[in-house]
PDB file of N, CA and C in Angstrom:
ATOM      1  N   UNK A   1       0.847  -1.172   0.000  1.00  0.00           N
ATOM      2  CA  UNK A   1       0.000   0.000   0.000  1.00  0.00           C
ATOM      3  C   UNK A   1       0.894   1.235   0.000  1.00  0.00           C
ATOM      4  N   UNK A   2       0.680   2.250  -0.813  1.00  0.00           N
ATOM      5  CA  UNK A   2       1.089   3.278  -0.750  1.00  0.00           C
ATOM      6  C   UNK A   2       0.756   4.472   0.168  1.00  0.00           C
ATOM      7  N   UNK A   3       1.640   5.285   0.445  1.00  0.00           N
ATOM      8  CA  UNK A   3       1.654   6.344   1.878  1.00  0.00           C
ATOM      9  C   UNK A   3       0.140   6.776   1.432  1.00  0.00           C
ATOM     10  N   UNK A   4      -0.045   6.914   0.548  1.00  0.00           N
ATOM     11  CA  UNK A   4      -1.114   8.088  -0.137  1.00  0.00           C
ATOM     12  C   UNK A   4      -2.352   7.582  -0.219  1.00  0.00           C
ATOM     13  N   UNK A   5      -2.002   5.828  -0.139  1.00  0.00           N
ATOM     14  CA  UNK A   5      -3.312   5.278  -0.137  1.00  0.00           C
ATOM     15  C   UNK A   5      -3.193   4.899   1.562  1.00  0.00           C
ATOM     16  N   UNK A   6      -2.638   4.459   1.988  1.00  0.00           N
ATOM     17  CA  UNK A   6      -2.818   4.330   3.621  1.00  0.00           C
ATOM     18  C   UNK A   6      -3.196   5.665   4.156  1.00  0.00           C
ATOM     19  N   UNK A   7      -2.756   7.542   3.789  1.00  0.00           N
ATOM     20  CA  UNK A   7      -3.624   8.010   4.305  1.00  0.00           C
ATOM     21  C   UNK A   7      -5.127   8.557   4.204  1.00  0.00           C
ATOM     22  N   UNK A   8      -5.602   7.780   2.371  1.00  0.00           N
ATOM     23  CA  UNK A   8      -6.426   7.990   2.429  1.00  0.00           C
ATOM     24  C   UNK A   8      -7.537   6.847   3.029  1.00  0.00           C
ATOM     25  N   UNK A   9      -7.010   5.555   3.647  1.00  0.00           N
ATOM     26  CA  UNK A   9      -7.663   5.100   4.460  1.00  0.00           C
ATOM     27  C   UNK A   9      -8.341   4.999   5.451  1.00  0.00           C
ATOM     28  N   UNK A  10      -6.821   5.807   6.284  1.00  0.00           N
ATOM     29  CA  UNK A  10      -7.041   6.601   7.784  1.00  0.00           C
ATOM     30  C   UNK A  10      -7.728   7.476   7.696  1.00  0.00           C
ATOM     31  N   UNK A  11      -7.818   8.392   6.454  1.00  0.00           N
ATOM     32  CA  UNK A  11      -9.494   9.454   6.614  1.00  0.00           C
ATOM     33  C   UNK A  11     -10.339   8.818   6.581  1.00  0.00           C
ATOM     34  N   UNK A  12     -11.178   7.497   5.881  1.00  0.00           N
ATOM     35  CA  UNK A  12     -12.169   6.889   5.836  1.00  0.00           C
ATOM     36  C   UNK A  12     -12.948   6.116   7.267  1.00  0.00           C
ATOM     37  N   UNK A  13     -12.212   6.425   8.198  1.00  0.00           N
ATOM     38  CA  UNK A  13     -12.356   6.075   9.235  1.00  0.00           C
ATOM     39  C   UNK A  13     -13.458   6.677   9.991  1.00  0.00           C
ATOM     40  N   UNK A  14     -15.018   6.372  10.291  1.00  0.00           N
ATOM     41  CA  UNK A  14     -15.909   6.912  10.882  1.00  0.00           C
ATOM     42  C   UNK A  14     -15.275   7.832  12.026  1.00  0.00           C
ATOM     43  N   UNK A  15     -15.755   8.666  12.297  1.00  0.00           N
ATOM     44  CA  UNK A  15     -15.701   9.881  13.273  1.00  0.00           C
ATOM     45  C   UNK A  15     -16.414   9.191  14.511  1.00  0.00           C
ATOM     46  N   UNK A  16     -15.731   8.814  15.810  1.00  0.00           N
ATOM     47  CA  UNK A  16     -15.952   8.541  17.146  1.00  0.00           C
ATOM     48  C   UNK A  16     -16.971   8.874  17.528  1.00  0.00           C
ATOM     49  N   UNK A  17     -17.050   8.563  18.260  1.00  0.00           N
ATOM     50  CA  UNK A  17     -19.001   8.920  19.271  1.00  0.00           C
ATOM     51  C   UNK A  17     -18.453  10.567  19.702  1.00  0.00           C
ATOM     52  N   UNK A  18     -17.530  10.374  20.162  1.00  0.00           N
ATOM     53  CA  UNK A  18     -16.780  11.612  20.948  1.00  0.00           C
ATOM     54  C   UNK A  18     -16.654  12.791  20.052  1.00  0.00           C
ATOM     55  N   UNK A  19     -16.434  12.471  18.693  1.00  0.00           N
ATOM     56  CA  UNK A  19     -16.610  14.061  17.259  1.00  0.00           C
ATOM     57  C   UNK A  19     -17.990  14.143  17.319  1.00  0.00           C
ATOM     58  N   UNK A  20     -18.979  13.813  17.820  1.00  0.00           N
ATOM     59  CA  UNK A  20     -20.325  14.419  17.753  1.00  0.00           C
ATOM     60  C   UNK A  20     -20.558  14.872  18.951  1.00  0.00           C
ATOM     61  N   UNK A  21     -21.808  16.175  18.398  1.00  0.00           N
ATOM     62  CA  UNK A  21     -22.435  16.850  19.653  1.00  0.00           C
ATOM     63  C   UNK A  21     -23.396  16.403  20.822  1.00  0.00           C
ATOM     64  N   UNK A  22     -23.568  14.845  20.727  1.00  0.00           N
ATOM     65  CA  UNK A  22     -24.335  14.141  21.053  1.00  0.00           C
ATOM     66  C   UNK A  22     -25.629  14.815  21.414  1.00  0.00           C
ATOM     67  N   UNK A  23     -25.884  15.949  20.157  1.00  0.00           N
ATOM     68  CA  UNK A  23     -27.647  16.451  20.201  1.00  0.00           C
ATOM     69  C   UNK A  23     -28.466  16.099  19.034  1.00  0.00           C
ATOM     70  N   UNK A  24     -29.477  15.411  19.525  1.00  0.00           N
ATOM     71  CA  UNK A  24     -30.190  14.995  17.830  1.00  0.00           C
ATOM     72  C   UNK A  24     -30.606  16.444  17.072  1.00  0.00           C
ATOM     73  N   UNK A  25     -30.743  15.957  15.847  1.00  0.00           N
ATOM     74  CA  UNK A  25     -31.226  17.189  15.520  1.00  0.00           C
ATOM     75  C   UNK A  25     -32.197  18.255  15.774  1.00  0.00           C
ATOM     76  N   UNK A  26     -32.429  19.541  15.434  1.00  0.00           N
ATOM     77  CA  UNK A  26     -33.589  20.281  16.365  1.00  0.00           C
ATOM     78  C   UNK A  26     -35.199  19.614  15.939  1.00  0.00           C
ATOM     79  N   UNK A  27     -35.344  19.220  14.640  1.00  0.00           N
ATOM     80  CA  UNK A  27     -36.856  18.627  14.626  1.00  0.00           C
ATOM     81  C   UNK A  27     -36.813  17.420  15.202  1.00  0.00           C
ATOM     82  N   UNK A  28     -35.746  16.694  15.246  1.00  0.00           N
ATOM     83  CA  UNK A  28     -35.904  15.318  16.022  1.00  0.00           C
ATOM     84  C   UNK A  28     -36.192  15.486  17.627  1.00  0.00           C
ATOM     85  N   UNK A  29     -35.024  16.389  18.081  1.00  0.00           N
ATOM     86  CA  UNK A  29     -35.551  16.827  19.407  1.00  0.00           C
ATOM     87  C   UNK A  29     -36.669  17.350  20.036  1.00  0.00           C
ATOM     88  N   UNK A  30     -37.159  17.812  19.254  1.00  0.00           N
ATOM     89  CA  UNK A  30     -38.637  18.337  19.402  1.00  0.00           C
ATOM     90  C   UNK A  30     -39.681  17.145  19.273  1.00  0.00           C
ATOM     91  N   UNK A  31     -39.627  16.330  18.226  1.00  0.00           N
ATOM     92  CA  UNK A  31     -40.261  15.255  18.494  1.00  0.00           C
ATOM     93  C   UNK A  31     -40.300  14.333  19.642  1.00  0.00           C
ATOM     94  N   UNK A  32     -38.975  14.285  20.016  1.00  0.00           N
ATOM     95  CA  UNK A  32     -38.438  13.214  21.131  1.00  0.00           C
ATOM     96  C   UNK A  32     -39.405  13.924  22.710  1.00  0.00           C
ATOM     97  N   UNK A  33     -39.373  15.591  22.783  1.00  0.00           N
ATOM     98  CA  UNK A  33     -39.777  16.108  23.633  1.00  0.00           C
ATOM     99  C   UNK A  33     -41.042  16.127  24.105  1.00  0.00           C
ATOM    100  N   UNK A  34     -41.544  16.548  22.397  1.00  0.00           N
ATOM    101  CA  UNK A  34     -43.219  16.223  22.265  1.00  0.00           C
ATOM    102  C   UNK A  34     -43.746  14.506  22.907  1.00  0.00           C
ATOM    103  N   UNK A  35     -43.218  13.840  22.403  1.00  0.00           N
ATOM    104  CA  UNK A  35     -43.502  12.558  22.344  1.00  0.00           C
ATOM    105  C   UNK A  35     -43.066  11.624  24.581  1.00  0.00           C
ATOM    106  N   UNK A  36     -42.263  12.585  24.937  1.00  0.00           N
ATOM    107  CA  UNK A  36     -42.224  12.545  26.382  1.00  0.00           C
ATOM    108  C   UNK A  36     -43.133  13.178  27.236  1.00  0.00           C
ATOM    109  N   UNK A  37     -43.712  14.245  26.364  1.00  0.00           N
ATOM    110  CA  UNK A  37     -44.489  15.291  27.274  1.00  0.00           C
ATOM    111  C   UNK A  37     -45.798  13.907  26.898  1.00  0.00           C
ATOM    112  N   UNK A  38     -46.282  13.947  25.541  1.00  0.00           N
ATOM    113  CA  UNK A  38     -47.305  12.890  25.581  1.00  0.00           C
ATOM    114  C   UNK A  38     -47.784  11.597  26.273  1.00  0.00           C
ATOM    115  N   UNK A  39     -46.248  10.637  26.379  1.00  0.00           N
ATOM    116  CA  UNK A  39     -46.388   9.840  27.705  1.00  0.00           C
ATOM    117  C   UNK A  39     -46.503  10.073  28.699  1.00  0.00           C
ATOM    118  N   UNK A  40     -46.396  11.300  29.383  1.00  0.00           N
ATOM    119  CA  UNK A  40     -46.583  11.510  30.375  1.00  0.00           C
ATOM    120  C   UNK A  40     -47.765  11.903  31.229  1.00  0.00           C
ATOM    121  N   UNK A  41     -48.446  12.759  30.436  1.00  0.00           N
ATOM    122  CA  UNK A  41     -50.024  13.321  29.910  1.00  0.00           C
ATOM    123  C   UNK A  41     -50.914  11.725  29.605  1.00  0.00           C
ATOM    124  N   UNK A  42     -50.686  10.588  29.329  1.00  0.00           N
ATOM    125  CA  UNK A  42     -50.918   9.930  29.184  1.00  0.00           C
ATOM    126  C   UNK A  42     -51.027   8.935  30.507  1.00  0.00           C
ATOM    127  N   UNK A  43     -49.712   9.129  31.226  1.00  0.00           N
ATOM    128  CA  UNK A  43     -49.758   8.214  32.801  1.00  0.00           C
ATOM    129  C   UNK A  43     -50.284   8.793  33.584  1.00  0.00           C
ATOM    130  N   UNK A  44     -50.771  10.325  33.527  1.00  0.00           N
ATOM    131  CA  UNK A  44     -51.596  11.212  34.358  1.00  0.00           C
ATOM    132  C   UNK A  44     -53.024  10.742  34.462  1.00  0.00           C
ATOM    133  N   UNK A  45     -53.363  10.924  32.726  1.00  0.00           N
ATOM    134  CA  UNK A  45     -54.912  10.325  32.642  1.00  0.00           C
ATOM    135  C   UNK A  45     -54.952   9.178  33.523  1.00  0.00           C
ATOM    136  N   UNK A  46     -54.010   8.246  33.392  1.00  0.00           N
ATOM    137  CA  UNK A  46     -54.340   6.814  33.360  1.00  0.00           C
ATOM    138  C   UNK A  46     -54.526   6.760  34.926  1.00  0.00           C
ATOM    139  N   UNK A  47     -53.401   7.633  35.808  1.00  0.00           N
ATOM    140  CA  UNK A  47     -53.393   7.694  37.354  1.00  0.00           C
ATOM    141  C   UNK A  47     -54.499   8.243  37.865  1.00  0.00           C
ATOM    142  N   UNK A  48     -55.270   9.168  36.853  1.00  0.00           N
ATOM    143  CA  UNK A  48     -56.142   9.921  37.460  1.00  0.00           C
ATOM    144  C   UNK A  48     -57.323   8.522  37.086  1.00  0.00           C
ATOM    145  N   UNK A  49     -57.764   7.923  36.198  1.00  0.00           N
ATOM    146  CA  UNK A  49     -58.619   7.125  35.689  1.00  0.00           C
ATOM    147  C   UNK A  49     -58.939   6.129  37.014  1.00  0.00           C
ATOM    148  N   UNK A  50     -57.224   5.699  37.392  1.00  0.00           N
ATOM    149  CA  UNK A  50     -57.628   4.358  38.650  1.00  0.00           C
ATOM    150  C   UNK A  50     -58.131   4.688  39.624  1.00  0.00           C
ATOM    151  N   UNK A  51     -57.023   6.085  40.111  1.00  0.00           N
ATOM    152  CA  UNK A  51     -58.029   6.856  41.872  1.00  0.00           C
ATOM    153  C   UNK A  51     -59.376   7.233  41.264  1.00  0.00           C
ATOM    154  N   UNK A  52     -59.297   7.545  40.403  1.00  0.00           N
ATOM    155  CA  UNK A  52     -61.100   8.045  40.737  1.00  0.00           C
ATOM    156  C   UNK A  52     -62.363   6.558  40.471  1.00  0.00           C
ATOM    157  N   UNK A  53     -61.802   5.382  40.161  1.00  0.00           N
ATOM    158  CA  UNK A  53     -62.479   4.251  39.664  1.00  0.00           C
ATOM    159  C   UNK A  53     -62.708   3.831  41.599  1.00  0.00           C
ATOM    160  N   UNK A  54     -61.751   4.109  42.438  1.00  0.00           N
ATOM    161  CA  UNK A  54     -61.920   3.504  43.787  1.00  0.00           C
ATOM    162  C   UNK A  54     -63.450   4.375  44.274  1.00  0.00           C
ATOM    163  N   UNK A  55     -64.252   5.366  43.605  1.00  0.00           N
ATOM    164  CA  UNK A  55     -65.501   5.631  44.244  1.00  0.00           C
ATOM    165  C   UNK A  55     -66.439   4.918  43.032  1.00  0.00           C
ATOM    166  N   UNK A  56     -66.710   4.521  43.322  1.00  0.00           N
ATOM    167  CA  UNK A  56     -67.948   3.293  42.575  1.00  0.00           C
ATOM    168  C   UNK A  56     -69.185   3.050  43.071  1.00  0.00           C
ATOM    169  N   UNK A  57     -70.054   3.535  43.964  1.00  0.00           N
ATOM    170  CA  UNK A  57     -71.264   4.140  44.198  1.00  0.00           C
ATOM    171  C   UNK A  57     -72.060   5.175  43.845  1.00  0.00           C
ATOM    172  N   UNK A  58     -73.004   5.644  43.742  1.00  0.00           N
ATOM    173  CA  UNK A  58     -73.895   6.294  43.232  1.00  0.00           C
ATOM    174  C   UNK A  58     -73.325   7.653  44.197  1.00  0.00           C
ATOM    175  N   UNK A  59     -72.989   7.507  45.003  1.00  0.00           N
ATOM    176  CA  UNK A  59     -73.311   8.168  46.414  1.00  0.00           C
ATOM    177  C   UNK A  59     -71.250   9.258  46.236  1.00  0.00           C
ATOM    178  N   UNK A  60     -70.682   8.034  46.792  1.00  0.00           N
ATOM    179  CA  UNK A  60     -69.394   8.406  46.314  1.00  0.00           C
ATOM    180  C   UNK A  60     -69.471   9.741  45.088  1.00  0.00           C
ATOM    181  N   UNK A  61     -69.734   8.886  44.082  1.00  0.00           N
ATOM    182  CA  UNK A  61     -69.584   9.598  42.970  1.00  0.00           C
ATOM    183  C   UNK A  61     -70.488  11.126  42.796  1.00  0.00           C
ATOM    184  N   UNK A  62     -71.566  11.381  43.248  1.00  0.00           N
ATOM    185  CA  UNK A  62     -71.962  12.377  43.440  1.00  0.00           C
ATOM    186  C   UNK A  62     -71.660  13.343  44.688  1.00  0.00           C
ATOM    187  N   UNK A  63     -71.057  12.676  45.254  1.00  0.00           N
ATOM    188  CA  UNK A  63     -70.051  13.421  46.524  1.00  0.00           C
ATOM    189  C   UNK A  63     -68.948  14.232  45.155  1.00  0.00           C
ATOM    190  N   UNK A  64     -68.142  13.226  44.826  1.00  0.00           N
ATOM    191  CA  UNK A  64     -67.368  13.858  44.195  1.00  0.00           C
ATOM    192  C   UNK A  64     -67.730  14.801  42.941  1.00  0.00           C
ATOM    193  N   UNK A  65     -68.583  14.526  42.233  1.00  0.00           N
ATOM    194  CA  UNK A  65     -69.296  15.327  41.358  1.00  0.00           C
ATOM    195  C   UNK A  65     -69.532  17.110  41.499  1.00  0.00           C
ATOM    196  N   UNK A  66     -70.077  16.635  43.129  1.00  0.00           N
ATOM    197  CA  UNK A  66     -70.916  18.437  43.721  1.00  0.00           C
ATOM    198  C   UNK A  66     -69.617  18.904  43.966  1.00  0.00           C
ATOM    199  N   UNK A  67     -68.327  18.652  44.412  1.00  0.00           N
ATOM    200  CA  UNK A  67     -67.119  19.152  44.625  1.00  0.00           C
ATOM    201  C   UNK A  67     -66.463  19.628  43.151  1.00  0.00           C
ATOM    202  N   UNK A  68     -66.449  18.701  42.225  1.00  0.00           N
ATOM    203  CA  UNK A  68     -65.925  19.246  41.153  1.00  0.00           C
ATOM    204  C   UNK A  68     -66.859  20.694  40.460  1.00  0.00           C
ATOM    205  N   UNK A  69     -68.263  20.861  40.909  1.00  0.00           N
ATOM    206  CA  UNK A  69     -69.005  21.558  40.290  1.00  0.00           C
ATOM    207  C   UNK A  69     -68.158  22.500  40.818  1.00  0.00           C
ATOM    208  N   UNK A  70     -68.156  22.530  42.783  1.00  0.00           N
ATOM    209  CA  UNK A  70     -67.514  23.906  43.131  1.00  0.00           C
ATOM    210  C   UNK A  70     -66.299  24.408  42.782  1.00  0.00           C
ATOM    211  N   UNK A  71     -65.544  23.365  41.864  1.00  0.00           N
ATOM    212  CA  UNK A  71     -64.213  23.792  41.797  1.00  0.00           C
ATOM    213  C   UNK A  71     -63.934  23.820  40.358  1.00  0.00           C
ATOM    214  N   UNK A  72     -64.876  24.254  39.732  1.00  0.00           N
ATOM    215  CA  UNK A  72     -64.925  24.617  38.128  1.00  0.00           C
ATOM    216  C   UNK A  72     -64.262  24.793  37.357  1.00  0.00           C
ATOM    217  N   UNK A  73     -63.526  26.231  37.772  1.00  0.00           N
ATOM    218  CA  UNK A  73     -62.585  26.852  37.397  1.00  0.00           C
ATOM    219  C   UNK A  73     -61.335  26.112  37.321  1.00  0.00           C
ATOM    220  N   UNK A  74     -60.736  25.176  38.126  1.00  0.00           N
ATOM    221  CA  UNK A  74     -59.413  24.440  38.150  1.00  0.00           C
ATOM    222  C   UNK A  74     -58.869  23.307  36.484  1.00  0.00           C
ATOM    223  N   UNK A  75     -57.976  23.263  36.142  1.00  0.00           N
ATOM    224  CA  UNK A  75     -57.415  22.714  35.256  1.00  0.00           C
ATOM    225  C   UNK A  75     -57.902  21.130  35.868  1.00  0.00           C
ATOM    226  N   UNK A  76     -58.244  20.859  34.816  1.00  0.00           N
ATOM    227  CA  UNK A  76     -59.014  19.003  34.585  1.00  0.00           C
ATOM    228  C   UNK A  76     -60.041  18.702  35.352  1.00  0.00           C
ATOM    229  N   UNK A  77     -61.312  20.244  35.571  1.00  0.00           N
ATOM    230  CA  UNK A  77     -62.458  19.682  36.276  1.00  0.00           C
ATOM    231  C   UNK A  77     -63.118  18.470  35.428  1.00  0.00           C
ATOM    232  N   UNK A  78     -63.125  19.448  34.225  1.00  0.00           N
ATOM    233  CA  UNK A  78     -64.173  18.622  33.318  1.00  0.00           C
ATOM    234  C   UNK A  78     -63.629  17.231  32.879  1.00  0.00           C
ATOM    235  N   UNK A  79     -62.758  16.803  33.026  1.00  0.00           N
ATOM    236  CA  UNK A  79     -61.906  15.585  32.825  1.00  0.00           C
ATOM    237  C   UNK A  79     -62.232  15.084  33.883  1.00  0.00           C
ATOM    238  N   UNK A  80     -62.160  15.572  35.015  1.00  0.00           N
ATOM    239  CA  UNK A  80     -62.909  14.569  36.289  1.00  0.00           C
ATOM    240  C   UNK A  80     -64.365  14.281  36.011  1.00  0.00           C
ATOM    241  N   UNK A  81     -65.152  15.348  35.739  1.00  0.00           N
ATOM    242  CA  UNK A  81     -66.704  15.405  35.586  1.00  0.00           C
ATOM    243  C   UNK A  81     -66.611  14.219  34.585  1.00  0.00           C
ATOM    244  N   UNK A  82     -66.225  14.173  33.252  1.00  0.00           N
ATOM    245  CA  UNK A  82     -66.097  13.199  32.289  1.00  0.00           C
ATOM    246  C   UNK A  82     -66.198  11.506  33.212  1.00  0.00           C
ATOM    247  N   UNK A  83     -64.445  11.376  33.667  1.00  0.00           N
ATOM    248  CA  UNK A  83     -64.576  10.073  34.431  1.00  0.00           C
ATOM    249  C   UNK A  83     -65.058   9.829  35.054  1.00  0.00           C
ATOM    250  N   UNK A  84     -65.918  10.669  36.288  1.00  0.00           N
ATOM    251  CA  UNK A  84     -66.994  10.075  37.295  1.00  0.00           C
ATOM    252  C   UNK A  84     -68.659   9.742  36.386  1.00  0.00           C
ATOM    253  N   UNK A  85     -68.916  10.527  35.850  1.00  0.00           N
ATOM    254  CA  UNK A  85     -70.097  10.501  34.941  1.00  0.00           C
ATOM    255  C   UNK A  85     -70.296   8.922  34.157  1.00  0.00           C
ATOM    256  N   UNK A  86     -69.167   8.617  33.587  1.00  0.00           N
ATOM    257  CA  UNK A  86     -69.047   7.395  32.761  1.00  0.00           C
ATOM    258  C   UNK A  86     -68.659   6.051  33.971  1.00  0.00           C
ATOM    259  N   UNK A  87     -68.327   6.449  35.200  1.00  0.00           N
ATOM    260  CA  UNK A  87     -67.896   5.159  36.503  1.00  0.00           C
ATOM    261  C   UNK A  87     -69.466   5.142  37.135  1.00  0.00           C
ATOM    262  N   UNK A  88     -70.161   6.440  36.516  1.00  0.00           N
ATOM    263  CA  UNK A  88     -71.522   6.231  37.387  1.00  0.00           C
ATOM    264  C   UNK A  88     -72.673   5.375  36.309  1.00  0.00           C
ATOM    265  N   UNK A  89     -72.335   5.916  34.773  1.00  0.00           N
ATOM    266  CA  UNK A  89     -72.656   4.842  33.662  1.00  0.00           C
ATOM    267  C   UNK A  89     -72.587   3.089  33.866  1.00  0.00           C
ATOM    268  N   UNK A  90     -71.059   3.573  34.363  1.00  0.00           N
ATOM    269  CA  UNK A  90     -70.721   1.781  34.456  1.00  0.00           C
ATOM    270  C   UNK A  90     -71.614   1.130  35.720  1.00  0.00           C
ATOM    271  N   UNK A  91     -71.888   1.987  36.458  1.00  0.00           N
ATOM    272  CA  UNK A  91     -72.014   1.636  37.627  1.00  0.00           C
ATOM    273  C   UNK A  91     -73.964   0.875  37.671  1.00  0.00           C
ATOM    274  N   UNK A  92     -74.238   1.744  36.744  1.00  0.00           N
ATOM    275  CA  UNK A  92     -75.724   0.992  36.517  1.00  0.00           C
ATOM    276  C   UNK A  92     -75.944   0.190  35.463  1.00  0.00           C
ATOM    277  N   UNK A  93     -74.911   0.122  34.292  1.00  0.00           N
ATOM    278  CA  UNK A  93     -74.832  -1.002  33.212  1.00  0.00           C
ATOM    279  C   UNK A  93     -74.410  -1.973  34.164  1.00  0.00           C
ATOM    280  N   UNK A  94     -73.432  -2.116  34.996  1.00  0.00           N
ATOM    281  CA  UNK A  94     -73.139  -3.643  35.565  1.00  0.00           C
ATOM    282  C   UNK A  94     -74.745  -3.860  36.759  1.00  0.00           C
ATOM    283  N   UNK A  95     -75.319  -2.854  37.360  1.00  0.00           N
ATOM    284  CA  UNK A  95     -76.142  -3.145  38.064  1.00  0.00           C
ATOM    285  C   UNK A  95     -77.467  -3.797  37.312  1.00  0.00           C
ATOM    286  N   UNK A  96     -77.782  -3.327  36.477  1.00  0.00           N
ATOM    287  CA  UNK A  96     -78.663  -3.622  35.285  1.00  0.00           C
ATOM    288  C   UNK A  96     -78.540  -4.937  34.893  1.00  0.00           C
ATOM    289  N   UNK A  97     -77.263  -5.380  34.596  1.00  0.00           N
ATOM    290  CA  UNK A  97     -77.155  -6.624  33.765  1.00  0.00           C
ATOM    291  C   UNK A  97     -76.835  -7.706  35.211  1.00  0.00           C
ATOM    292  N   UNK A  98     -76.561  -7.950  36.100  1.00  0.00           N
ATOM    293  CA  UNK A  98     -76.874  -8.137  37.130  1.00  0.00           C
ATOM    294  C   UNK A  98     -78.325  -8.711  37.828  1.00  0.00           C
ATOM    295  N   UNK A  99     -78.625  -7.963  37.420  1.00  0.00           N
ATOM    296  CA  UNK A  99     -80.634  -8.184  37.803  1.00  0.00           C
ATOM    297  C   UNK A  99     -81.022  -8.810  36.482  1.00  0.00           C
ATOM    298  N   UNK A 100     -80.747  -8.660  35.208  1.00  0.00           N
ATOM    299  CA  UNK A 100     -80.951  -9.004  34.633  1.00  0.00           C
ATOM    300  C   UNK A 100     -80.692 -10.402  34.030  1.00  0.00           C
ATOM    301  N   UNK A 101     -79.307 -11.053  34.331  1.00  0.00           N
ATOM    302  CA  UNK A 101     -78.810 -12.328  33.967  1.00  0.00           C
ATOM    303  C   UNK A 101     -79.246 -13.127  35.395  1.00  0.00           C
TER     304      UNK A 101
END
């Protein structure tokens, strides 16, 4: 091998982990960010979905209901109003079919 071809070998040599900025690019990063904020927003629902499934009475649930009315104004009333409304749904579809089978 010649000098000239051995150093054009040694340039062909990928660039180390260590020659990069180890930052993805800016639309990738933004995706990556978006896409963390989304899982997360996602384990919220899901945390909020189980505690509020532990009131499962008619009674419970309209306890909690008249509280969310008073507290209106707060970020994710209506997301509570939503999940108790549909646990109080469930709550007479299973009672229903129950009496019924």
């Amino acid at each position: 091998m010649t000098k000239h071809a051995q150093k054009e070998s040694q340039n062909d040599v990928a660039p180390s982990r260590d020659d990069h900025d180890h930052q993805p690019p800016a639309p990738l990063a933004h995706a990556l960010t978006r896409l963390r904020a989304l899982r997360a927003e996602r384990a919220a629902r899901a945390r909020l979905h189980r505690e509020l499934a532990t009131y499962d009475t008619p009674a419970e649930i309209a306890d909690l209901l008249a509280a969310v009315d008073r507290a209106e104004e707060l970020p994710g009333a209506g997301e509570v109003r939503r999940i108790l409304n549909r646990n109080l749904q469930d709550y007479y579809r299973s009672t229903t079919q129950r009496l019924a089978g």
